[in-house]
C-alpha atoms as a PDB file:
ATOM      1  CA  UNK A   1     -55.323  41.575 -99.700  1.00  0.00           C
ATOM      2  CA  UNK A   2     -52.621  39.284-100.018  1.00  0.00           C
ATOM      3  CA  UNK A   3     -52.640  35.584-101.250  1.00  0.00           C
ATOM      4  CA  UNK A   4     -52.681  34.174 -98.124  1.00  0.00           C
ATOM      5  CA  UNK A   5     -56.343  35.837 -97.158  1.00  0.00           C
ATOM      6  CA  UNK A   6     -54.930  38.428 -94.883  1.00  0.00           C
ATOM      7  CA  UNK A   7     -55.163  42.297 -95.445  1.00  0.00           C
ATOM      8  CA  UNK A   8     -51.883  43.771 -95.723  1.00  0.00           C
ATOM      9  CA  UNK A   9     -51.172  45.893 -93.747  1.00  0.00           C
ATOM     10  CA  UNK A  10     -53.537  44.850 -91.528  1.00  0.00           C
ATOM     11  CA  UNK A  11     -53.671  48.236 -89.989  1.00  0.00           C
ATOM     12  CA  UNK A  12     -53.782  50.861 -92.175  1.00  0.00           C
ATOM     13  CA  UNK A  13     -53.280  55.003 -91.421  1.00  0.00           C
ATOM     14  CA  UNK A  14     -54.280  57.161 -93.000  1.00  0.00           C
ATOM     15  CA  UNK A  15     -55.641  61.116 -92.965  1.00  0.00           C
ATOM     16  CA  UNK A  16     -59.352  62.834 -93.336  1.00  0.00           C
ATOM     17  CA  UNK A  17     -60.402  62.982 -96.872  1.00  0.00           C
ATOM     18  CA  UNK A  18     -57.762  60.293 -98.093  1.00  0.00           C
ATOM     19  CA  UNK A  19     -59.488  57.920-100.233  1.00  0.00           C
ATOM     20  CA  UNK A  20     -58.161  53.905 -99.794  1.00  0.00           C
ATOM     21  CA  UNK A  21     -58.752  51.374-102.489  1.00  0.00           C
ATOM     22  CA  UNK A  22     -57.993  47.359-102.028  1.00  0.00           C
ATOM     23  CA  UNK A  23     -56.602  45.323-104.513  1.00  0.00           C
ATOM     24  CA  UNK A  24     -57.222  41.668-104.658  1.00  0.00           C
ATOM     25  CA  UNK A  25     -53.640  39.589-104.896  1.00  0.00           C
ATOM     26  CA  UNK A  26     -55.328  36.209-103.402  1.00  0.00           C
ATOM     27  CA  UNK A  27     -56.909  33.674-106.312  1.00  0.00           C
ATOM     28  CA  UNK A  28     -60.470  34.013-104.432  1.00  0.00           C
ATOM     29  CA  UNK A  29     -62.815  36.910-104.145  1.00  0.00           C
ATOM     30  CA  UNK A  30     -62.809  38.944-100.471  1.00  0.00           C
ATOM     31  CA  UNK A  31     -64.687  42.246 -99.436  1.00  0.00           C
ATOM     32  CA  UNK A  32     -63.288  44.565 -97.032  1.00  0.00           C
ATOM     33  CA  UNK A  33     -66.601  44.991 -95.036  1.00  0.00           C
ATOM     34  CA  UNK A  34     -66.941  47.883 -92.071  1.00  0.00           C
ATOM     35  CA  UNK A  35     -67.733  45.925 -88.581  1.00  0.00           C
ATOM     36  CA  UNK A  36     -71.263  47.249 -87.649  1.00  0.00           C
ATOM     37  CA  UNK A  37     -71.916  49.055 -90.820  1.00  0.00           C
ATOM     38  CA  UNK A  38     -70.284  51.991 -92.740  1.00  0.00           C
ATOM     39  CA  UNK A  39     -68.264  50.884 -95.881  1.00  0.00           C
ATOM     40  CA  UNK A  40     -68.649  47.594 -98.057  1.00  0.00           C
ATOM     41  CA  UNK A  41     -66.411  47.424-101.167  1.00  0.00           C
ATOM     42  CA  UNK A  42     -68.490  44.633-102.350  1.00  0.00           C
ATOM     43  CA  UNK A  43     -66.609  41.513-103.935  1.00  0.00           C
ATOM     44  CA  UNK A  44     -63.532  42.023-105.089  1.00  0.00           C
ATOM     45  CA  UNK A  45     -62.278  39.189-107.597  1.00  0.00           C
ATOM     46  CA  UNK A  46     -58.520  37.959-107.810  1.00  0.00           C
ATOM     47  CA  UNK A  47     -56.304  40.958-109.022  1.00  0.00           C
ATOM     48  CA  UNK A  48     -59.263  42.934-109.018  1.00  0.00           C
ATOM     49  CA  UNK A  49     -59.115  47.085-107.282  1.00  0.00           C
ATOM     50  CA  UNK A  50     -62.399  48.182-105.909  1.00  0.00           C
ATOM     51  CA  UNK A  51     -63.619  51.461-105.458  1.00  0.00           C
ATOM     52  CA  UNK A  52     -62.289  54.335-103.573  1.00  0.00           C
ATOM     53  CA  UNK A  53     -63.911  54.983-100.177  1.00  0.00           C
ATOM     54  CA  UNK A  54     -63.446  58.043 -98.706  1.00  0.00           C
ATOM     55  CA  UNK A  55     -62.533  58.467 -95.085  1.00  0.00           C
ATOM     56  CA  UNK A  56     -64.302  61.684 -94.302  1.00  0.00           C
ATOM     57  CA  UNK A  57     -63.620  61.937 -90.112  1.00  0.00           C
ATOM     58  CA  UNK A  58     -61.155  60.785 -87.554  1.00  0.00           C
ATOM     59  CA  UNK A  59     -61.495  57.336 -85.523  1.00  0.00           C
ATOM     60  CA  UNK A  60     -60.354  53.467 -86.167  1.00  0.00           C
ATOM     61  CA  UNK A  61     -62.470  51.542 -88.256  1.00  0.00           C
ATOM     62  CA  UNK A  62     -62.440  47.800 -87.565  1.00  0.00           C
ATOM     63  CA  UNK A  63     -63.444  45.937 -90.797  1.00  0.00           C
ATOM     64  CA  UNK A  64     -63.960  42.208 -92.057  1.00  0.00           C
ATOM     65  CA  UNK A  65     -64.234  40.096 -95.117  1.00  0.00           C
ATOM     66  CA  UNK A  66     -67.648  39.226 -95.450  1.00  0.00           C
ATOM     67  CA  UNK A  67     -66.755  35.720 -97.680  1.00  0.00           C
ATOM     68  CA  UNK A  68     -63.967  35.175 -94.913  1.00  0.00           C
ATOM     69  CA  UNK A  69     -64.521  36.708 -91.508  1.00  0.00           C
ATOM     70  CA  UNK A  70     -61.914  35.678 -90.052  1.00  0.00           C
ATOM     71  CA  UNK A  71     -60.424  37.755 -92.370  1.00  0.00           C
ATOM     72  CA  UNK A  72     -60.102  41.495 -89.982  1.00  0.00           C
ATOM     73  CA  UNK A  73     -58.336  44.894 -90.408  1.00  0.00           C
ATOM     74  CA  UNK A  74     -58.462  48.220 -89.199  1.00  0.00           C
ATOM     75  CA  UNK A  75     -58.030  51.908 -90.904  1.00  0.00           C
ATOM     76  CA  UNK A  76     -56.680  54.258 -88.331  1.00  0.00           C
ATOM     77  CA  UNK A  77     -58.289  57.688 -90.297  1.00  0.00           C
ATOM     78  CA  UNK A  78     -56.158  60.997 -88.210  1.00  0.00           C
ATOM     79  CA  UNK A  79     -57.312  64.454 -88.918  1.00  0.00           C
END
């Protein structure tokens, strides 16, 4: 999450099994929140890391800040 309440990258790709973490660079808290359910980090203060989620099977993910939603990404998870 950048300072400028965007993910970055906005897409992200990456392979079965691979765990992703998001770190907080913005002075306000954010989530990175699955669209429809799945994963929720949960807040994230500034400069904060949250927890590892791991992507266990193919497909895009489309996912949201739930304190800013028009805050949107996607992880691209390829076997």
């Amino acid at each position: 999450m950048r300072g400028d309440r965007s993910y970055a990258p906005a897409t992200a790709n990456v392979q079965v099994g691979q765990q992703v973490r998001w770190h907080n660079d913005d002075s306000v808290a954010h989530t990175a929140t699955q669209n429809g359910g799945g994963f929720d980090t949960g807040n994230i203060s500034p400069g904060a890391t949250s927890a590892p989620i791991t992507f266990g099977a193919p497909g895009r993910l489309n996912y949201h800040c739930a304190v800013h939603p028009s805050m949107v990404g996607e992880v691209r998870v390829k076997q």
